[in-house]
Every structure is written in C-alpha cells, then in structure tokens.
Protein backbone atom coordinates (compact mmCIF):
# COMPACT_ATOMS: atom_id res chain seq x y z
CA UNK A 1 69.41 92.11 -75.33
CA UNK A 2 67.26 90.21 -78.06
CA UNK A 3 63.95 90.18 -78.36
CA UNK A 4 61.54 87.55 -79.23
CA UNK A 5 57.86 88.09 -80.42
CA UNK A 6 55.35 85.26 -80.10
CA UNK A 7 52.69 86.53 -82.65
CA UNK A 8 49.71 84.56 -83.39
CA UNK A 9 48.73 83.44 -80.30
CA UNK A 10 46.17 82.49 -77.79
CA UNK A 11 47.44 84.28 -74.89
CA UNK A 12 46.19 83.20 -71.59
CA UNK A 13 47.22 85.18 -68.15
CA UNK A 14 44.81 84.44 -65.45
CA UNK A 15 46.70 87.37 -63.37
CA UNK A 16 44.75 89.61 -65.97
CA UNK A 17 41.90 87.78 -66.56
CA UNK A 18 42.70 87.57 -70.41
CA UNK A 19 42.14 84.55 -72.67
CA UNK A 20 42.59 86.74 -76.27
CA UNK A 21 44.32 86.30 -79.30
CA UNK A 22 47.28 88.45 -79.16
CA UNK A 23 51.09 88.50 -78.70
CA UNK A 24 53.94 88.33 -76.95
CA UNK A 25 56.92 90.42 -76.73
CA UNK A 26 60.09 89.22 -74.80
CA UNK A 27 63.01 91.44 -74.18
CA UNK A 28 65.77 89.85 -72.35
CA UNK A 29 64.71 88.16 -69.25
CA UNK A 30 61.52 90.19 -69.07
CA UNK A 31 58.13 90.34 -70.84
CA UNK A 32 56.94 93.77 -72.04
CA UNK A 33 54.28 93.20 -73.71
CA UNK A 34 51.23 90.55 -73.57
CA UNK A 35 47.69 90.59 -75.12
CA UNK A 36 45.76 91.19 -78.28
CA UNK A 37 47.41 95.02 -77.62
CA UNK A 38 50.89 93.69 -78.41
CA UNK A 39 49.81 92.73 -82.14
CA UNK A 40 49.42 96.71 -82.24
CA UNK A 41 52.90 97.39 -81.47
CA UNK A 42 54.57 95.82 -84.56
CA UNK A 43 57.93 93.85 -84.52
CA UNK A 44 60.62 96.18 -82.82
CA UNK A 45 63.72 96.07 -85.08
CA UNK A 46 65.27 92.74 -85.30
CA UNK A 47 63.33 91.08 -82.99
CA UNK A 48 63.33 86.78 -83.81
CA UNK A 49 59.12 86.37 -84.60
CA UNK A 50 57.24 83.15 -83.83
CA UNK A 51 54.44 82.51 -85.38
CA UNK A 52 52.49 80.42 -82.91
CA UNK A 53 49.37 79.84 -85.40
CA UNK A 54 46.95 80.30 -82.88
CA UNK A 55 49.36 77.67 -80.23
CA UNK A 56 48.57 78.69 -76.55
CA UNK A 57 50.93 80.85 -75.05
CA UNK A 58 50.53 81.20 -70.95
CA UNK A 59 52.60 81.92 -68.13
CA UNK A 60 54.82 78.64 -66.81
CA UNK A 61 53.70 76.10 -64.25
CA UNK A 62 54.20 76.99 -60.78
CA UNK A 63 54.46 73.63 -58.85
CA UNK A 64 54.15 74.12 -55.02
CA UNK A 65 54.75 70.16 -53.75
CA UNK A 66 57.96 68.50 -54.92
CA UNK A 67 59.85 65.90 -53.82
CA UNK A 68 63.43 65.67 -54.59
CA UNK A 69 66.18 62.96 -53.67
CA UNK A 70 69.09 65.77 -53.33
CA UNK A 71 70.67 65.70 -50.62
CA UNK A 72 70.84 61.86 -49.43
CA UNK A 73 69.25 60.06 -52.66
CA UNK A 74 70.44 61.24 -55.99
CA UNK A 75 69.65 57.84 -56.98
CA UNK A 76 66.28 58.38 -57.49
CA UNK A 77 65.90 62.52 -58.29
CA UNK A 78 68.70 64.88 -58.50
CA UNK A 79 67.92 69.05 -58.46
CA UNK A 80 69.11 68.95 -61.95
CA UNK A 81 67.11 65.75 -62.93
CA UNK A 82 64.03 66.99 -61.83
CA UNK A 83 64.82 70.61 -63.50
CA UNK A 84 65.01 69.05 -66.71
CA UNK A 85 61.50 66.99 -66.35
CA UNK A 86 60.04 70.32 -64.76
CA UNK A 87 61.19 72.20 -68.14
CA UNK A 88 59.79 69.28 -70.60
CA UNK A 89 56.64 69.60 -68.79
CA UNK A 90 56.08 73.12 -68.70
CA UNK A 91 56.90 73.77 -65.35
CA UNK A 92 59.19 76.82 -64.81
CA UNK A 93 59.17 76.85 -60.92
CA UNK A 94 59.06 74.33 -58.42
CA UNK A 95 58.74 74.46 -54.35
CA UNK A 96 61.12 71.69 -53.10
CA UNK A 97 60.15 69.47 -50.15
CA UNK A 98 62.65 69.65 -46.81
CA UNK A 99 62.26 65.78 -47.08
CA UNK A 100 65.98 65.49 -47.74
CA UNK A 101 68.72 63.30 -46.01
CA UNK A 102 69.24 65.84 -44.26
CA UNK A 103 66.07 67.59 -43.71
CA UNK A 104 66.28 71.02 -44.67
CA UNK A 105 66.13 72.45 -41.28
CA UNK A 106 68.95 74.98 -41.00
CA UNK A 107 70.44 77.67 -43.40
CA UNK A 108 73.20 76.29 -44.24
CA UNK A 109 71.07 73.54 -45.97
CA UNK A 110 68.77 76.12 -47.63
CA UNK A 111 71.22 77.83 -49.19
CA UNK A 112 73.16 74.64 -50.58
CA UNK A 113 69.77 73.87 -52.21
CA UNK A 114 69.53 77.26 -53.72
CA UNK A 115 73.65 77.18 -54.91
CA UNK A 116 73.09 73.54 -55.92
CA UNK A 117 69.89 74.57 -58.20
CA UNK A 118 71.74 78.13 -59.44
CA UNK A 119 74.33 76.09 -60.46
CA UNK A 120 72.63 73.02 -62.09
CA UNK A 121 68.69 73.62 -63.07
CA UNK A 122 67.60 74.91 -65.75
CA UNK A 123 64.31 76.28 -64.00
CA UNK A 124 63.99 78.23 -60.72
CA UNK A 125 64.11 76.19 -57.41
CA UNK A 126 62.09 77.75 -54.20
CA UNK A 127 63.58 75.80 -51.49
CA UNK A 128 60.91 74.88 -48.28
CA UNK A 129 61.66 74.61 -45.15
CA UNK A 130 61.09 72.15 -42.01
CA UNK A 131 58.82 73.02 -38.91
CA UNK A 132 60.54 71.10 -36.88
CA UNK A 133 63.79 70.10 -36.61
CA UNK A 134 65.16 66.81 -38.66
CA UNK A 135 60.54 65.89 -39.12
CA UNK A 136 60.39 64.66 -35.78
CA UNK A 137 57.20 67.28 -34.66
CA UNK A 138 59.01 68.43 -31.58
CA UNK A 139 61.26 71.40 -31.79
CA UNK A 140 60.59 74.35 -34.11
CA UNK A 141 63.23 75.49 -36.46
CA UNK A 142 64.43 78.81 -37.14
CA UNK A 143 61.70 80.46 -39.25
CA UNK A 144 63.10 84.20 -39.25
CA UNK A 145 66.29 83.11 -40.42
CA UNK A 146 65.31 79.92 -42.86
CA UNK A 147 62.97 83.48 -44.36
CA UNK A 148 66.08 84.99 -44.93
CA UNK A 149 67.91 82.60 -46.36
CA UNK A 150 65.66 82.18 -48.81
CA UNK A 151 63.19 79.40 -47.45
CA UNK A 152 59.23 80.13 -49.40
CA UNK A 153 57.11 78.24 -47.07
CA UNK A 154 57.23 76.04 -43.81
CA UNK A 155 56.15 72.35 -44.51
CA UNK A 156 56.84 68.97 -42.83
CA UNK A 157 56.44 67.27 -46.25
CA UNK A 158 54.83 64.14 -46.15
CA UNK A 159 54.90 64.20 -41.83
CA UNK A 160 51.90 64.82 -40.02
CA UNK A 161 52.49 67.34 -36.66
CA UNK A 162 50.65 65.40 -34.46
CA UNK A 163 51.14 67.91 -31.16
CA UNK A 164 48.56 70.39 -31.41
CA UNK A 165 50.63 72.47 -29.07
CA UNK A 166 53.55 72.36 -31.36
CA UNK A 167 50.82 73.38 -34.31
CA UNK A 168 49.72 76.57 -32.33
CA UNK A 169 52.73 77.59 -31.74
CA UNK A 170 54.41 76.91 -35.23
CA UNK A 171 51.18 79.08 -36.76
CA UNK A 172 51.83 81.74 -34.47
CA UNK A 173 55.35 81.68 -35.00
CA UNK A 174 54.96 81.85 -39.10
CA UNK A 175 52.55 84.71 -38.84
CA UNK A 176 54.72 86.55 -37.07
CA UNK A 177 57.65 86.24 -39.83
CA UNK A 178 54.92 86.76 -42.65
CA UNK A 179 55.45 83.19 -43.66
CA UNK A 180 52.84 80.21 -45.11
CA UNK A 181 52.84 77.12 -43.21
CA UNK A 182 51.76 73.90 -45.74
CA UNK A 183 50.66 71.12 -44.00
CA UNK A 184 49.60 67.37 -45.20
CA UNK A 185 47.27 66.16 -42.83
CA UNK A 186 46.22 62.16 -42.05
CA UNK A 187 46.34 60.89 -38.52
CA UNK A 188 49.14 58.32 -37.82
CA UNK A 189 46.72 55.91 -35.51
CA UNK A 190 43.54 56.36 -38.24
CA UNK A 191 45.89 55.28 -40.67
CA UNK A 192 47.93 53.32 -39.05
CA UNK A 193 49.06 49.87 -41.37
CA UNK A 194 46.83 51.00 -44.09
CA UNK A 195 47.75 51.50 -47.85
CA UNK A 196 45.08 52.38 -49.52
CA UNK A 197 41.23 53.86 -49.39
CA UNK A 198 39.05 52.39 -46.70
CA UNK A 199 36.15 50.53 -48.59
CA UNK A 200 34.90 48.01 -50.32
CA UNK A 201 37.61 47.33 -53.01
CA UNK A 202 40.12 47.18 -50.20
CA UNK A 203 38.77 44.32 -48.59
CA UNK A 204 38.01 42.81 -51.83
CA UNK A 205 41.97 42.82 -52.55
CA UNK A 206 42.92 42.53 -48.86
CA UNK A 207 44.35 45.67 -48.34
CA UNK A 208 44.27 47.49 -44.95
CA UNK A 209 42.29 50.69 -45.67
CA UNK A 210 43.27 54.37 -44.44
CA UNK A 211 39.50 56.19 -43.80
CA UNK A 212 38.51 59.60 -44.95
CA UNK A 213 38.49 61.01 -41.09
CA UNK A 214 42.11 59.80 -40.97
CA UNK A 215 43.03 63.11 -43.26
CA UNK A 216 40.25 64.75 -41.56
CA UNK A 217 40.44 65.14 -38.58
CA UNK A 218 43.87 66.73 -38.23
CA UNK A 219 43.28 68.93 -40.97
CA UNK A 220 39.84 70.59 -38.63
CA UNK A 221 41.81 70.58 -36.24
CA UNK A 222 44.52 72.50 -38.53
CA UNK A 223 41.72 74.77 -39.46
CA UNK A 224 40.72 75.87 -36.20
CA UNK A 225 43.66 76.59 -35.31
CA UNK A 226 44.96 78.33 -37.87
CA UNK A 227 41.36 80.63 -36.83
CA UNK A 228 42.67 80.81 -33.01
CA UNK A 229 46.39 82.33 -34.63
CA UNK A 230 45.51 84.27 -37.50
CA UNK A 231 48.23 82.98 -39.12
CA UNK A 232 48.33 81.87 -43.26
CA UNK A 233 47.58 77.83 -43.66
CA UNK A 234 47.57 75.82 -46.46
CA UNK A 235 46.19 72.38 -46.71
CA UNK A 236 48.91 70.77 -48.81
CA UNK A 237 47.36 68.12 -50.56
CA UNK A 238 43.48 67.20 -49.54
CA UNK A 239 41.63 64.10 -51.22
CA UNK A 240 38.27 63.66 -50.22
CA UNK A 241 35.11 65.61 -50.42
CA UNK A 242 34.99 65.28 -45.93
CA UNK A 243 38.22 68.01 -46.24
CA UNK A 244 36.71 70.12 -49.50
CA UNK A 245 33.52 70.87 -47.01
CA UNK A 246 35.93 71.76 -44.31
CA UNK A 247 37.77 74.36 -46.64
CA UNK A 248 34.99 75.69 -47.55
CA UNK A 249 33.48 76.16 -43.88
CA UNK A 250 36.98 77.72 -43.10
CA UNK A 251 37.21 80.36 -45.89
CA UNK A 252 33.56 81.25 -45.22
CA UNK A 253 34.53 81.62 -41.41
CA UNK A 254 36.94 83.79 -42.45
CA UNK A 255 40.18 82.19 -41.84
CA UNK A 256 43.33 82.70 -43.51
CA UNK A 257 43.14 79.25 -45.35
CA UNK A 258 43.78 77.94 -48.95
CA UNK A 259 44.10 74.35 -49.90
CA UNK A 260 46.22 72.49 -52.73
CA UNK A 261 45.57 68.95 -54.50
CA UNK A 262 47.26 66.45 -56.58
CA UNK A 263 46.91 66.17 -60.25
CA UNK A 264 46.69 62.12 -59.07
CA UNK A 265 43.61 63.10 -57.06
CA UNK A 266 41.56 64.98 -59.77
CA UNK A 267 42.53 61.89 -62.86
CA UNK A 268 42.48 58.43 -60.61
CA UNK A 269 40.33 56.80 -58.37
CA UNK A 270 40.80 53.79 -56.09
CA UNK A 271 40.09 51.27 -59.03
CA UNK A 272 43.75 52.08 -61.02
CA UNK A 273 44.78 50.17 -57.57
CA UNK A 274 43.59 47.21 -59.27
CA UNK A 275 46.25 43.99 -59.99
CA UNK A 276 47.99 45.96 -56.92
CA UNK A 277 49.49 47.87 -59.05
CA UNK A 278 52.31 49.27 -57.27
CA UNK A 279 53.08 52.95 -58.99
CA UNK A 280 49.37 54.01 -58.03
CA UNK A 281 50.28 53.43 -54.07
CA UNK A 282 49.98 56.88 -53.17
CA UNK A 283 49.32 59.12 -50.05
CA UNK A 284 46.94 60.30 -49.17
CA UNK A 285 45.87 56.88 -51.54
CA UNK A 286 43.73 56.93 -53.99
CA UNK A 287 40.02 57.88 -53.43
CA UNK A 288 36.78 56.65 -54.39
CA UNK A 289 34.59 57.91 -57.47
CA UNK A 290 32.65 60.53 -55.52
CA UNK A 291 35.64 62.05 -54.23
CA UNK A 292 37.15 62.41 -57.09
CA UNK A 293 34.64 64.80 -58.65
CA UNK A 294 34.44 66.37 -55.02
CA UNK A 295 38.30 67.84 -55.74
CA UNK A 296 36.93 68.63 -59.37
CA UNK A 297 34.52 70.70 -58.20
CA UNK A 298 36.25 72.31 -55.64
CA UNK A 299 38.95 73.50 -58.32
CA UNK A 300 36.04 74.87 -60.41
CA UNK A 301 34.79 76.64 -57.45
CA UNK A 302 37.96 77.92 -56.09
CA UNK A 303 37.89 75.72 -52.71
CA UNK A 304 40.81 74.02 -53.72
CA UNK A 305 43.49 76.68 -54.73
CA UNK A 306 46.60 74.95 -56.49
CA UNK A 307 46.93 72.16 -58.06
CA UNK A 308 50.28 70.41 -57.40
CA UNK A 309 52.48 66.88 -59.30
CA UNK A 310 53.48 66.22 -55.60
CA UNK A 311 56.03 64.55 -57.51
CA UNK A 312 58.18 61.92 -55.35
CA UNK A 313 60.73 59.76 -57.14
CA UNK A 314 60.43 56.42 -55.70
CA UNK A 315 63.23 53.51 -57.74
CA UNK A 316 62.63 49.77 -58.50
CA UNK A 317 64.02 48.71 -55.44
CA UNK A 318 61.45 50.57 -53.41
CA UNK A 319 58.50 50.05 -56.06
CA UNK A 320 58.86 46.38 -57.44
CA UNK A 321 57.45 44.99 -54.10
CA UNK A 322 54.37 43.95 -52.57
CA UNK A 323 51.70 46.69 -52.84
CA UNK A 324 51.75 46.59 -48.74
CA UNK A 325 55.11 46.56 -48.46
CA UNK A 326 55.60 49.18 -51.77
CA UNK A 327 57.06 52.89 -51.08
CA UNK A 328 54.20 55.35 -51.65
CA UNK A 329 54.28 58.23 -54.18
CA UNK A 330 54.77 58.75 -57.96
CA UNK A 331 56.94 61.82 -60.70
CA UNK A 332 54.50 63.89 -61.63
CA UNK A 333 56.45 66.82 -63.67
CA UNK A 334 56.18 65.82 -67.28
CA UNK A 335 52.51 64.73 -67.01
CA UNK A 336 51.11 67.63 -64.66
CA UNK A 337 50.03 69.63 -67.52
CA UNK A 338 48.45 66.90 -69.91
CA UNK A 339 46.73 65.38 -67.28
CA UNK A 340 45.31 68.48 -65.94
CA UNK A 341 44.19 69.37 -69.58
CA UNK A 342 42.00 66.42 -69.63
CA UNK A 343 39.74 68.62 -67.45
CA UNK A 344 39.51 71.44 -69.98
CA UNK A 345 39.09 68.80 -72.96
CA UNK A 346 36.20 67.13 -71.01
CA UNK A 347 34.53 70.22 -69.97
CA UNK A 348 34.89 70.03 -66.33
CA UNK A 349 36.97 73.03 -65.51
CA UNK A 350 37.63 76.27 -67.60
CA UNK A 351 40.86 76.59 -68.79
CA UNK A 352 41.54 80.12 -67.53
CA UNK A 353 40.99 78.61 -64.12
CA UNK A 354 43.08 75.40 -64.69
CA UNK A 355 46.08 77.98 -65.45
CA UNK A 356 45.33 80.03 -62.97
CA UNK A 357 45.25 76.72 -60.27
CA UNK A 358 48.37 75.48 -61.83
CA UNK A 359 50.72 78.56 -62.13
CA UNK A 360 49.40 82.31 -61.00
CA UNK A 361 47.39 80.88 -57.89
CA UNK A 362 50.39 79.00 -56.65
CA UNK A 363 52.57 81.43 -56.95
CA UNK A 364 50.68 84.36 -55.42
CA UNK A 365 50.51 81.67 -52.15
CA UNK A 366 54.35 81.33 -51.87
CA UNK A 367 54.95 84.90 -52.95
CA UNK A 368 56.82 84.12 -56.19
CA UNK A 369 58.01 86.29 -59.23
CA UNK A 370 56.23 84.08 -61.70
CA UNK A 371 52.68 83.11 -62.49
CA UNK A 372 51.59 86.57 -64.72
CA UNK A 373 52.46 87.93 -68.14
CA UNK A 374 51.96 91.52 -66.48
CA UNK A 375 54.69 94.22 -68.46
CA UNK A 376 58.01 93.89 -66.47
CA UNK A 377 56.88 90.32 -65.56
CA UNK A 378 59.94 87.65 -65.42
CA UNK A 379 59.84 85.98 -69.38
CA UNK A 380 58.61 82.45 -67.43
CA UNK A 381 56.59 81.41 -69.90
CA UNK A 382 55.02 78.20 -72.19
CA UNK A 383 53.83 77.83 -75.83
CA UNK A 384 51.20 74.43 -75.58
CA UNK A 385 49.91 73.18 -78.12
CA UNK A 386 46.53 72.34 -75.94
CA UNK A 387 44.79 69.81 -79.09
CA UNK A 388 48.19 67.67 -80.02
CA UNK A 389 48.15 63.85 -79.13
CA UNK A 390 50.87 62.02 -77.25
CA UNK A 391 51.53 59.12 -75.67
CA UNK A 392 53.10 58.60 -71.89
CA UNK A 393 55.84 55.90 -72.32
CA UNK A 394 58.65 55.39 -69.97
CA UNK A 395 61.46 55.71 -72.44
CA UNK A 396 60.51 59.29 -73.08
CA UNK A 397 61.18 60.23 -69.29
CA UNK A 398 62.99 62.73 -68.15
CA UNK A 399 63.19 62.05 -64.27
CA UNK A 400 65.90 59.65 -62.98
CA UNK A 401 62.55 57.77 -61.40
CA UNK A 402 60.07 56.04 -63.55
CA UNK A 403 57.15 55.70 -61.14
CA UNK A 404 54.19 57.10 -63.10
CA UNK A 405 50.63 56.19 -62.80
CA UNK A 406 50.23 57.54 -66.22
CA UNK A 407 52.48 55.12 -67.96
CA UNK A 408 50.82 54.00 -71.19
CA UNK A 409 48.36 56.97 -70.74
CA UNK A 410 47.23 59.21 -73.69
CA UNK A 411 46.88 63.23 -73.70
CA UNK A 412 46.29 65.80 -75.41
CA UNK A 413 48.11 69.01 -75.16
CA UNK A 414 51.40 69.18 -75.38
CA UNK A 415 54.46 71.81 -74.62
CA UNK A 416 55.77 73.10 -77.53
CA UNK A 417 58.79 75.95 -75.73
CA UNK A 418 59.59 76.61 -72.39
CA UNK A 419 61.33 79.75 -71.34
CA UNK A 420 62.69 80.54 -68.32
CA UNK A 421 63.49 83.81 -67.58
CA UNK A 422 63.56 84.88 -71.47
CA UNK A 423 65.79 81.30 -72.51
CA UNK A 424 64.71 78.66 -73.37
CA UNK A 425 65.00 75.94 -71.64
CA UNK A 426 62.99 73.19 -73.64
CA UNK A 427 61.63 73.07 -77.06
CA UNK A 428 59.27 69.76 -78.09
C-alpha cells in the first residue's frame, strides 16, 4: 500500500484536543500517524511527501442533514451529484434524508441507497431512515431491521410528528434498538401559510410570518418526552434563541438530548429575504438578528452540537416563482465550510470547536467511523487552506441544483485535497 506524508502542517483533531504543528502519515486507507509526534518519525521509505507549508490539515466534514433527489428526482440531486459537491467542499460523509420518492421506509430501499452510493460516490453515504411509514406520522417503521440494514438514524426529514403518542412510542422504540431519533420541529397550525419569520419585515413585504413558538413548542414537547423515555433525541435543525434555552434546560435536566443547526442559520438573517429573494426561502426561515447570534453562541457553548448544510436541491421550476408560492430550501455542500469559517475569521467561535461541530461531534452522534485522526483512524481527511480568498459563483457548482443563498458571496478558506478513505477524491 502507499503511503502519503502531509508534513508541514497545522494539524487539527478535535477528537484529541490537538491544534499543533505536526504531520500526517497515511498508509493505505488508514491514518497512522497524526500530530507534531509524526514529524519525529521521519518519511518511511518511499512514502509521496506533501509539504503543506503550514496549510490546515483536519479530519473531513461530517454532514448529518442532507437532502438528496435519488430516488424520484434525479433532476435536481443525484447520490453521485451530491458526492462530488460533498468532496469539493470538504465533506467526506454525509447522512442522507428518507425524503425520497419513495421514502426510505423499508430495507430494501436502504440498501439500494447504500449499493447506489458504493457504486457511484466518491464519499461515504450513511443512509437515514423514516419513523413512519411513507412521512405520513402514523405507523412506525421497522427500526430493528432498517439498524441492520444499515440505516444511522431515524428522521422524518423535513415532517413534523405531530401525534405525541406516535412520538413516545417511536423514542421508546429507538432506545430500545440503540438508535438516535432526529427530529425537525415547527407546528403545522403555528405555521400554517407562512413563509418566512414572524415580524416586522414580514408585514413590511407582505409575507405571512411563521412565529418562534411554531418550532417551539413541539420541540418542548420533544424534550420532555424524550425525558419520560430515556431514549437519544436530537433536535435536527433549531433557529431561534426560544429552542437554544430549551436545549440547554434539557441537557441540564439531564436528558439524553443534543441539537444540530444550519450553516444558513449561523451566516443570514431575515433581511437577505429582502427583493423576495427566492433562494433564501428556507425552513425553519430565516431568523431575526438576535437569533442569529443566539445559535452563535450556543455553538461556542456547546448547546448546539453539529452544525449541518441541510442541503436540499430545489430547480428553476420550483425556485423562479413567487417567494409565497417558492419551494423552500437551498445546496449547502460546497459552501458549508467557507461559510462556517467566517466564524473563526471574525472571532466568534474557536476553530477547534467549529471542527469539532462540523465533523467529530457529528459523527460521534450517528456513530460513524470518521470525525478523528486517532492511529488506525479511516484516512477521511482535508488539507484547507483556512486564509485563501474565493468567490461563490454559480458556474463553479458542483450540485445539479443551483439554489444557494451564497451566490456572489466571498470566503475565505478554501479546500485544497480531500481524501476519502486514503484517495483522493478532490484536489482544488
């Protein structure tokens, strides 16, 4: 097997707590070395040596929301699509949503997901599961055996389970097979018609508004219980400051809780709404000001676990409309990384704890091989150049969608390599 040596580097692995300059030594598929004590272990005997001149070297992005149109709309995002913006961005595994035509609700579907992503992605592909059968909140599905087919969490994507009944018993049922259930939380009545923040600047554009307590509300309810069951919860994608509190109050409770958010959440506010712009119609939408720096700080103190792209391909013909009448979402895979840096660059959030929420956090939640540089560790890793300019334009991306909010958008930090599993898989 060859071996590669990054030497030169800034090595950062959250899993170890080290942010040194150092090395890194690949052999194959795995790493065996990783730290300032791999520069003492010279170059083994033809080993290829990269000198990353002082270039960040960290573990690869672990994404834990994505949204893929494979099955039932290839149009917009196929699993190898989405594998190859995943790689360009530095992400080197992603959690796909059961929001498929068909819903990934049986094992047969599971496993064409994990066939379909062994055969065509370049990255590795956790496939999720459905609560319920076909997202309709009613019937549970099969968790034992969606497990064992390979399923990493249970998750109703972008649905809301609005029985609490069916809630208790789906948390009871999960703990029992050592599974997570991920849940994204807004109350269908609260919400109702509305497409964007409740507040001032909706009625100013005459937008129906979707209130805080419409995510809320659920999610306490979630919380509690998730308390009652003892089983593992995560909030999938929070927004305001209303659900950071109610994390917190959980964890300190003692429940079994974590919490994820969207890179969208933690860079934009309501205001990027603006000329009703269309590609920043999002769910949960767009927040105001305050709550914005609420999910910052709640990263920075470790309420909010993971930060996720929730990426969700949406095309022209569902995009080019009407802000009321526009689908909601935006990709997210190419720009998770620079966007997320602009918290380092501005001082908001350390950068051992922006890795950590972006690739050994998440995958510690869903139980995943990658997220560390530890010896023996899977060779899933990312050389960024964290100071390098660049410029978000839609001819430059990857996905088969071209919904960003970031279109236009300048960052800095950029990913020089990706490997995956000791190949490479992109180089910049």
């Amino acid at each position: 097997m060859s071996v590669t040596v990054f030497d030169q580097a800034r090595v950062l692995d959250p899993s170890r707590g080290i942010d040194e300059h150092g090395a890194v030594i690949v052999d194959g598929r795995r790493i065996i070395a990783a730290g300032a004590a791999a520069l003492n272990q010279g170059h083994p005997d033809g080993a290829k040596v990269v000198n990353c001149a002082g270039k960040a070297i960290m573990p690869g992005l672990v994404d834990g929301q994505v949204f893929v149109g494979e099955p039932g709309a290839e149009h917009r995002e196929t699993i190898a699509s989405a594998s190859r913006a995943a790689a360009a961005g530095g992400v080197t595994s992603i959690v796909m949503m059961p929001d498929t035509a068909p819903v990934i609700d049986d094992v047969a579907l599971v496993e064409f997901v994990s066939r379909t992503a062994r055969e065509t992605a370049d990255i590795n592909v956790f496939p999720s599961a459905s609560i319920t059968k076909g997202l309709l909140g009613a019937e549970l599905t099969e968790f034992g055996l969606l497990r064992d087919a390979g399923a990493v969490s249970l998750t109703e994507g972008r649905r809301t389970i609005a029985n609490a009944l069916i809630m208790r018993r789906a948390l009871t049922y999960a703990r029992d097979f050592g599974m997570v259930i991920s849940h994204e939380t807004q109350d269908p009545d609260l919400a109702s018609s509305g497409v964007m923040n409740e507040g001032l600047l909706a009625s100013w554009l005459g937008l129906s508004g979707i209130p805080r307590e419409a995510e809320a509300i659920p999610l306490e309810r979630d919380l509690m219980l998730a308390r009652l069951t003892g089983a593992r919860y995560h909030a999938a994608k929070i927004s305001t400051k209303m659900s950071a509190d109610a994390i917190a109050r959980a964890k300190a409770n003692g429940a079994n809780v974590t919490a994820g958010v969207a890179i969208n959440h933690l860079s934009l506010n309501e205001n990027d709404v603006g000329e009703y712009r269309t590609f920043f119609r999002l769910s949960p939408p767009l927040r105001a000001e305050e709550d914005r720096l609420a999910m910052i700080e709640a990263l920075k103190d470790g309420t909010v676990d993971i930060v996720v792209s929730s990426h969700d391909p949406q095309d022209v013909d569902t995009k080019r409309l009407p802000f009321a009448d526009a689908a909601a979402g935006a990709i997210g895979l190419e720009t998770l990384l620079g966007a997320a840096l602009r918290l380092y660059h501005n001082g908001e959030v350390p950068l051992l704890r922006l890795v950590e929420a972006l690739s050994t956090a998440p995958a510690r939640l869903f139980g995943l091989p990658g997220g560390t540089m530890k010896p023996g560790a899977p060779a899933d890793l990312i050389l960024v150049d964290l100071d390098a300019p660049w410029l978000v334009r839609e001819a430059d991306i990857r996905s088969l969608s071209k919904n960003t909010c970031f279109e236009g958008a300048r960052m800095q930090g950029r990913v020089l390599q990706t490997m995956v599993a000791g190949r490479t898989v992109f180089s910049g």
